[in-house]
Protein backbone atom coordinates (compact mmCIF):
# COMPACT_ATOMS: atom_id res chain seq x y z
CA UNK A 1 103.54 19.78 -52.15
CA UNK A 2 102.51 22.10 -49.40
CA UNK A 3 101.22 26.14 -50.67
CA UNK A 4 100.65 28.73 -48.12
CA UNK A 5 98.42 31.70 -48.61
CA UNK A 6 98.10 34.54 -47.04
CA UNK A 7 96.76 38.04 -47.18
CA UNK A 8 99.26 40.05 -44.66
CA UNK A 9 97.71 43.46 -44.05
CA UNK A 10 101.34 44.98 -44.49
CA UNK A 11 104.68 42.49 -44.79
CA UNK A 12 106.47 44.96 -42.53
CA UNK A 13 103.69 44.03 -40.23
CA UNK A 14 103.10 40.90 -40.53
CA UNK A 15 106.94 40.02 -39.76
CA UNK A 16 107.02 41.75 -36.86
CA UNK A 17 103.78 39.93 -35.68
CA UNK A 18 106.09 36.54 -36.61
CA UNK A 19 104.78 35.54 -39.87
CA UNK A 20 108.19 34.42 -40.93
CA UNK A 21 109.12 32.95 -37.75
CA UNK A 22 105.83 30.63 -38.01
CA UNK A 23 106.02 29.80 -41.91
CA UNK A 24 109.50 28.57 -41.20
CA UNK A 25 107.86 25.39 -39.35
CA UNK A 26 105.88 25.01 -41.90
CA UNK A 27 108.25 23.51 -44.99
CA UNK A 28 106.08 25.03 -47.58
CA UNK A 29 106.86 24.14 -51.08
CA UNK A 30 105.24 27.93 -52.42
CA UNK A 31 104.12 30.76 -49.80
CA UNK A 32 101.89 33.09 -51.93
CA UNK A 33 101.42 36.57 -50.23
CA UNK A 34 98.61 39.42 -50.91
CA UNK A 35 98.52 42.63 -49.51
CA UNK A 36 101.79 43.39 -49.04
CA UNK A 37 101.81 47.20 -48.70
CA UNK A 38 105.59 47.70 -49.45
CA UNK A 39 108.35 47.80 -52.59
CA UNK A 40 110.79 45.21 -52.54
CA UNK A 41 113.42 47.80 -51.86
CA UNK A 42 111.55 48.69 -47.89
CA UNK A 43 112.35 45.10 -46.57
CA UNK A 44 115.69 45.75 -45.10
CA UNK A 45 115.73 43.07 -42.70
CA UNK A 46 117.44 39.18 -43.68
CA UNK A 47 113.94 37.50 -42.40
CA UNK A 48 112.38 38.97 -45.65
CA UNK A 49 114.53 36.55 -47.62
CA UNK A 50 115.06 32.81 -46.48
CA UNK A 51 117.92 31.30 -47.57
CA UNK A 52 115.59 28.31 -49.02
CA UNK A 53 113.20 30.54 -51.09
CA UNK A 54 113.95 32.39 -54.00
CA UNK A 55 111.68 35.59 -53.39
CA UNK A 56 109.67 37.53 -56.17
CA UNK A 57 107.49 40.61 -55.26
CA UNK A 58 105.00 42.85 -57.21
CA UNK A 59 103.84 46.00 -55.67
CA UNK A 60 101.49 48.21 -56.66
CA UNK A 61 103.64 50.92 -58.97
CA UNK A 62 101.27 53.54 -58.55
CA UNK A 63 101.00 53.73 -54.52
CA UNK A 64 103.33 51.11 -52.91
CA UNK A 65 101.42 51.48 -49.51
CA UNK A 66 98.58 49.62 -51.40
CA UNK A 67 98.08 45.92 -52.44
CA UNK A 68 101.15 44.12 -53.79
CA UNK A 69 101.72 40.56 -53.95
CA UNK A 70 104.78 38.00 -53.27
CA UNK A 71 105.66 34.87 -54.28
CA UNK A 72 108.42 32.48 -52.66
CA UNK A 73 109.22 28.86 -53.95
CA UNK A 74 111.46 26.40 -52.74
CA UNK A 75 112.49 25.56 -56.73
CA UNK A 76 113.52 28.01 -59.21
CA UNK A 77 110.88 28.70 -61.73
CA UNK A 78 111.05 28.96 -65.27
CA UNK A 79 109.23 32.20 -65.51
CA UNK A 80 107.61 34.68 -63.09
CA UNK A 81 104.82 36.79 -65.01
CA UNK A 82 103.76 39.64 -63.48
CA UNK A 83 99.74 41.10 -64.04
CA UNK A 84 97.10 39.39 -65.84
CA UNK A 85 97.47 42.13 -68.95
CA UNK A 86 94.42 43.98 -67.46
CA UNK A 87 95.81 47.57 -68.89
CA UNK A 88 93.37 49.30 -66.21
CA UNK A 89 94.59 47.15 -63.34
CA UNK A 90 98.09 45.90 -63.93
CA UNK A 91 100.11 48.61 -62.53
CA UNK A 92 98.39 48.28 -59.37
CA UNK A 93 100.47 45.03 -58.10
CA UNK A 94 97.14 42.46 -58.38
CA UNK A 95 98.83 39.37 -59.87
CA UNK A 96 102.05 37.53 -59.98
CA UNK A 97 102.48 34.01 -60.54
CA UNK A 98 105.53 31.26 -60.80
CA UNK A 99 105.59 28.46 -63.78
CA UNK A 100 107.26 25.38 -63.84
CA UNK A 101 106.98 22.76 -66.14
CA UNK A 102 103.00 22.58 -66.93
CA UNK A 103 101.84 23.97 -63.80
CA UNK A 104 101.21 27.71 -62.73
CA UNK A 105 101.32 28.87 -59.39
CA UNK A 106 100.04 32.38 -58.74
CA UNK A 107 99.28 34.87 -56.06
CA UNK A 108 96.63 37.69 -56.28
CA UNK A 109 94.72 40.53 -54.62
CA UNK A 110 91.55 41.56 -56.20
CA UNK A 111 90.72 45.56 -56.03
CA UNK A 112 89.07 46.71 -52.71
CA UNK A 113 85.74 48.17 -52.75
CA UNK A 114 84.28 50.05 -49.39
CA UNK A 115 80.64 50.06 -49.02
CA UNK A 116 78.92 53.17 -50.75
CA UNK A 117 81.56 53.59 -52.71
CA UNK A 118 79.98 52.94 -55.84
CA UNK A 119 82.95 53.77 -58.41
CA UNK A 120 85.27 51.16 -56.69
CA UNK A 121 83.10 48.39 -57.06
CA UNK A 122 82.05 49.42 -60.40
CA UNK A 123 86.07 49.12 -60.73
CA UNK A 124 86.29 45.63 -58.57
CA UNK A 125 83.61 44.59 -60.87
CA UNK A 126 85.20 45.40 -64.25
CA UNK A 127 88.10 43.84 -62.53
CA UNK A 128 86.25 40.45 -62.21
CA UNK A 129 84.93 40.53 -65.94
CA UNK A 130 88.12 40.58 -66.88
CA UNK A 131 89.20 37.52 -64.79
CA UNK A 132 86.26 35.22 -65.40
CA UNK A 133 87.45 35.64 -69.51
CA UNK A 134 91.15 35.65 -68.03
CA UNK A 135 90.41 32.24 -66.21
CA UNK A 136 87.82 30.98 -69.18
CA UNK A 137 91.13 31.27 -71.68
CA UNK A 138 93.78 29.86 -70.00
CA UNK A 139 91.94 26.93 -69.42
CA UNK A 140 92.37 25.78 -72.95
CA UNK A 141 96.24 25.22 -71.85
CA UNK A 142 97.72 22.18 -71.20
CA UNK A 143 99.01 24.20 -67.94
CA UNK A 144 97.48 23.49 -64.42
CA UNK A 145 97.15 26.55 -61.92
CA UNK A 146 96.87 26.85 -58.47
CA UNK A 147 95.81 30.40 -57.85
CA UNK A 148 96.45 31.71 -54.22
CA UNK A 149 94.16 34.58 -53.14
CA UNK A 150 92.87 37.69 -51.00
CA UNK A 151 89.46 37.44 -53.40
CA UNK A 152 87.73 40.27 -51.26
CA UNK A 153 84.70 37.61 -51.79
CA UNK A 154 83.43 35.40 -50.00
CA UNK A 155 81.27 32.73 -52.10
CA UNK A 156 78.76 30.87 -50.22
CA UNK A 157 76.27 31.20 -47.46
CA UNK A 158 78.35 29.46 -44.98
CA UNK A 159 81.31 31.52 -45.76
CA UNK A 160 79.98 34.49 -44.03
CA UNK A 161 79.05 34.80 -39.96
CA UNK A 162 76.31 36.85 -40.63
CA UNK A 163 74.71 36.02 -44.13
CA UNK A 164 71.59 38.61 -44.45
CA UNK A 165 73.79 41.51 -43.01
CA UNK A 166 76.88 40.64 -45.05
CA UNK A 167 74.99 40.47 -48.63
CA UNK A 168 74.85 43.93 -48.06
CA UNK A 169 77.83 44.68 -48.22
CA UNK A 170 80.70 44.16 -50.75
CA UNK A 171 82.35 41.09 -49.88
CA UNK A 172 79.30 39.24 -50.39
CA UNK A 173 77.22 40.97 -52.95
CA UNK A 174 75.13 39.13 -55.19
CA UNK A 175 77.12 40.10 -58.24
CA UNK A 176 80.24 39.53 -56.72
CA UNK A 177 79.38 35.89 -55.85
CA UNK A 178 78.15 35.86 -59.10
CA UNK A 179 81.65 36.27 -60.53
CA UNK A 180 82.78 33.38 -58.28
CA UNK A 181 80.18 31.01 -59.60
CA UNK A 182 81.08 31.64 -63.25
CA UNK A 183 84.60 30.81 -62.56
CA UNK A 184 83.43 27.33 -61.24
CA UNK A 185 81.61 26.98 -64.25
CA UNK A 186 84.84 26.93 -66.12
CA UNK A 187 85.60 24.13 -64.07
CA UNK A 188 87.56 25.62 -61.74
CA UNK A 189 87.79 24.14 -57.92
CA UNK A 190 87.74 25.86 -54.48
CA UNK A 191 90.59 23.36 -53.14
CA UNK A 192 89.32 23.79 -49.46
CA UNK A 193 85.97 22.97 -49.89
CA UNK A 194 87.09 20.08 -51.37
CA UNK A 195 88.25 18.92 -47.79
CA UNK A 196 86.05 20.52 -45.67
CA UNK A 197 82.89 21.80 -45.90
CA UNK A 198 82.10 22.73 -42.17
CA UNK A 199 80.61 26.54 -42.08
CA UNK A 200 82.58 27.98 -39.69
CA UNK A 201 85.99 28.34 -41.19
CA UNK A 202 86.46 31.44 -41.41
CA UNK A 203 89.61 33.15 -42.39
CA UNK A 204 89.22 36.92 -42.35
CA UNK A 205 87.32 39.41 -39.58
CA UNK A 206 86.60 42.66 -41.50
CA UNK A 207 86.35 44.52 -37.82
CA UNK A 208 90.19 43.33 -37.44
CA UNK A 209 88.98 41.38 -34.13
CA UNK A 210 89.52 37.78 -34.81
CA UNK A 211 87.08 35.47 -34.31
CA UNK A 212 84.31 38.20 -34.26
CA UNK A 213 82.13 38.28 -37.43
CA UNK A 214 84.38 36.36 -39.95
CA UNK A 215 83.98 35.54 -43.66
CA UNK A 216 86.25 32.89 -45.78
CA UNK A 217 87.21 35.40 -48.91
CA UNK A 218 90.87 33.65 -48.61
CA UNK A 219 91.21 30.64 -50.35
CA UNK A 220 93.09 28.55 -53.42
CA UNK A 221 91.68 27.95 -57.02
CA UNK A 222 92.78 25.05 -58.53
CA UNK A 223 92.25 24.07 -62.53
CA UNK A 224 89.96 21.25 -62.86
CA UNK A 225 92.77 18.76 -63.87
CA UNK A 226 94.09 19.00 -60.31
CA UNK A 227 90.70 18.92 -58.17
CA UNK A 228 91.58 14.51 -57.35
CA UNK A 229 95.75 16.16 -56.37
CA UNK A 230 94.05 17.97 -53.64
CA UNK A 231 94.93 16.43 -50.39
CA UNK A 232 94.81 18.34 -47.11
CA UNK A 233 93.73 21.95 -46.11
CA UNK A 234 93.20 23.90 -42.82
CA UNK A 235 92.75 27.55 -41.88
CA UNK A 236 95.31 28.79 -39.30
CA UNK A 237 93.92 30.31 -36.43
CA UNK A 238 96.00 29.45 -33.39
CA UNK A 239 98.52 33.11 -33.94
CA UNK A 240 97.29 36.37 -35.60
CA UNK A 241 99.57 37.83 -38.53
CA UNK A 242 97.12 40.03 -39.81
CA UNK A 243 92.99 40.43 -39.99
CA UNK A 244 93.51 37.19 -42.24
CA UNK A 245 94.57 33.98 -41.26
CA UNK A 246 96.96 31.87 -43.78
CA UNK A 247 95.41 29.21 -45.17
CA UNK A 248 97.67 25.93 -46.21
CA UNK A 249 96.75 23.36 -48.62
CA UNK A 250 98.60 19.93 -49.74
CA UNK A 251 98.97 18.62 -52.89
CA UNK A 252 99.92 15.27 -54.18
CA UNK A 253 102.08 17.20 -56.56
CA UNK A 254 105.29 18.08 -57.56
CA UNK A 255 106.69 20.50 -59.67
């Protein structure tokens, strides 16, 4: 089972950069998009919607222009749930996610946070309170999850170009990271790690040049009942969508 994530700076974008023309190569099982800057209702073009996906979308209700997330899958789901029932956050397009059978698939974007801006990431903080208990309950399921993301973190030293400049800044905060560890404490897995640990794999340049001082805040958390399921991963780098490159795991998996 092959998931694609990827954080597109704008679907409108993004397709005319050839997003869609490239993930049709790709025969992904479940393409999870963040950042998708639109309503569902502004994609007038037939690219938006392959015939082999059904397509679900969740934009942010409150400023469309802003975050959003998508969702495509191969097989119809049983249920698409849309937020995380964060009342403070939900209307702002941060989660959606697919079920089938006893495993979750989901898509999020976590709040953005410039630097000096201390009341967004007192918000972006709140935001990952809420997700650590979020993550720390649902783990008592008997329901898998592989959750696709634009974390806005990155978690360890060698996901950063420049660590001593970057832990500076939000993206790589101490408290953020901290966030990150607790949810690997609930036993949570980093599914790309688990395939490669080299330190320069990168998948999003903040300065929007890529290649030029990138940090790996784009990746997939799998439940710990899936961590030996995990079979293949790799950044995309050779074409630019956006300031983030897609980043495609396999699973030996079906849903």
């Amino acid at each position: 089972m092959r998931v694609i994530s990827f954080s597109a700076d704008g679907l409108i974008e993004a397709e005319k950069q050839g997003f869609y023309e490239w993930v049709r190569d790709q025969d992904a099982d479940f393409i999870c998009i963040q950042d998708i800057r639109c309503s569902e209702y502004d994609l007038r073009k037939d690219s938006f919607f392959p015939r082999e996906y059904n397509a679900y979308f969740y934009d942010n209700l409150n400023d469309s222009k802003k975050d959003g997330v998508a969702i495509y899958c191969k097989e119809l789901p049983k249920a698409i749930m849309t937020g995380l029932g964060f009342t403070d956050f939900d209307m702002d397009g941060h989660y959606i996610q697919a079920d089938f059978g006893n495993v979750s698939i989901g898509s999020l974007i976590a709040p953005y946070a410039a630097p000096n801006d201390a009341a967004a990431q007192a918000r972006k903080n709140e935001f990952y309170q809420l997700l650590v208990a979020h993550l720390e309950k649902v783990s008592h399921k008997r329901r898998e999850f592989i959750i696709c993301g634009n974390w806005r973190i990155a978690h360890k030293a060698k996901d950063v170009e420049y660590t001593e400049r970057r832990s500076k800044l939000p993206g790589f905060l101490a408290e953020e990271r901290q966030s990150l560890d607790e949810i690997m404490e609930l036993g949570y897995v980093d599914a790309f790690r688990e395939v490669n640990s080299d330190s320069d794999e990168y998948s999003f340049w903040p300065g929007g040049q890529v290649g030029v001082d990138g940090m790996r805040t784009d990746f997939q958390l799998v439940s710990k009942g899936l961590k030996y399921n995990i079979d293949y991963g790799v950044i995309y780098k050779a074409k630019s969508f956006s300031t983030h490159a897609p980043v495609i795991m396999d699973y030996d998996l079906e849903v």
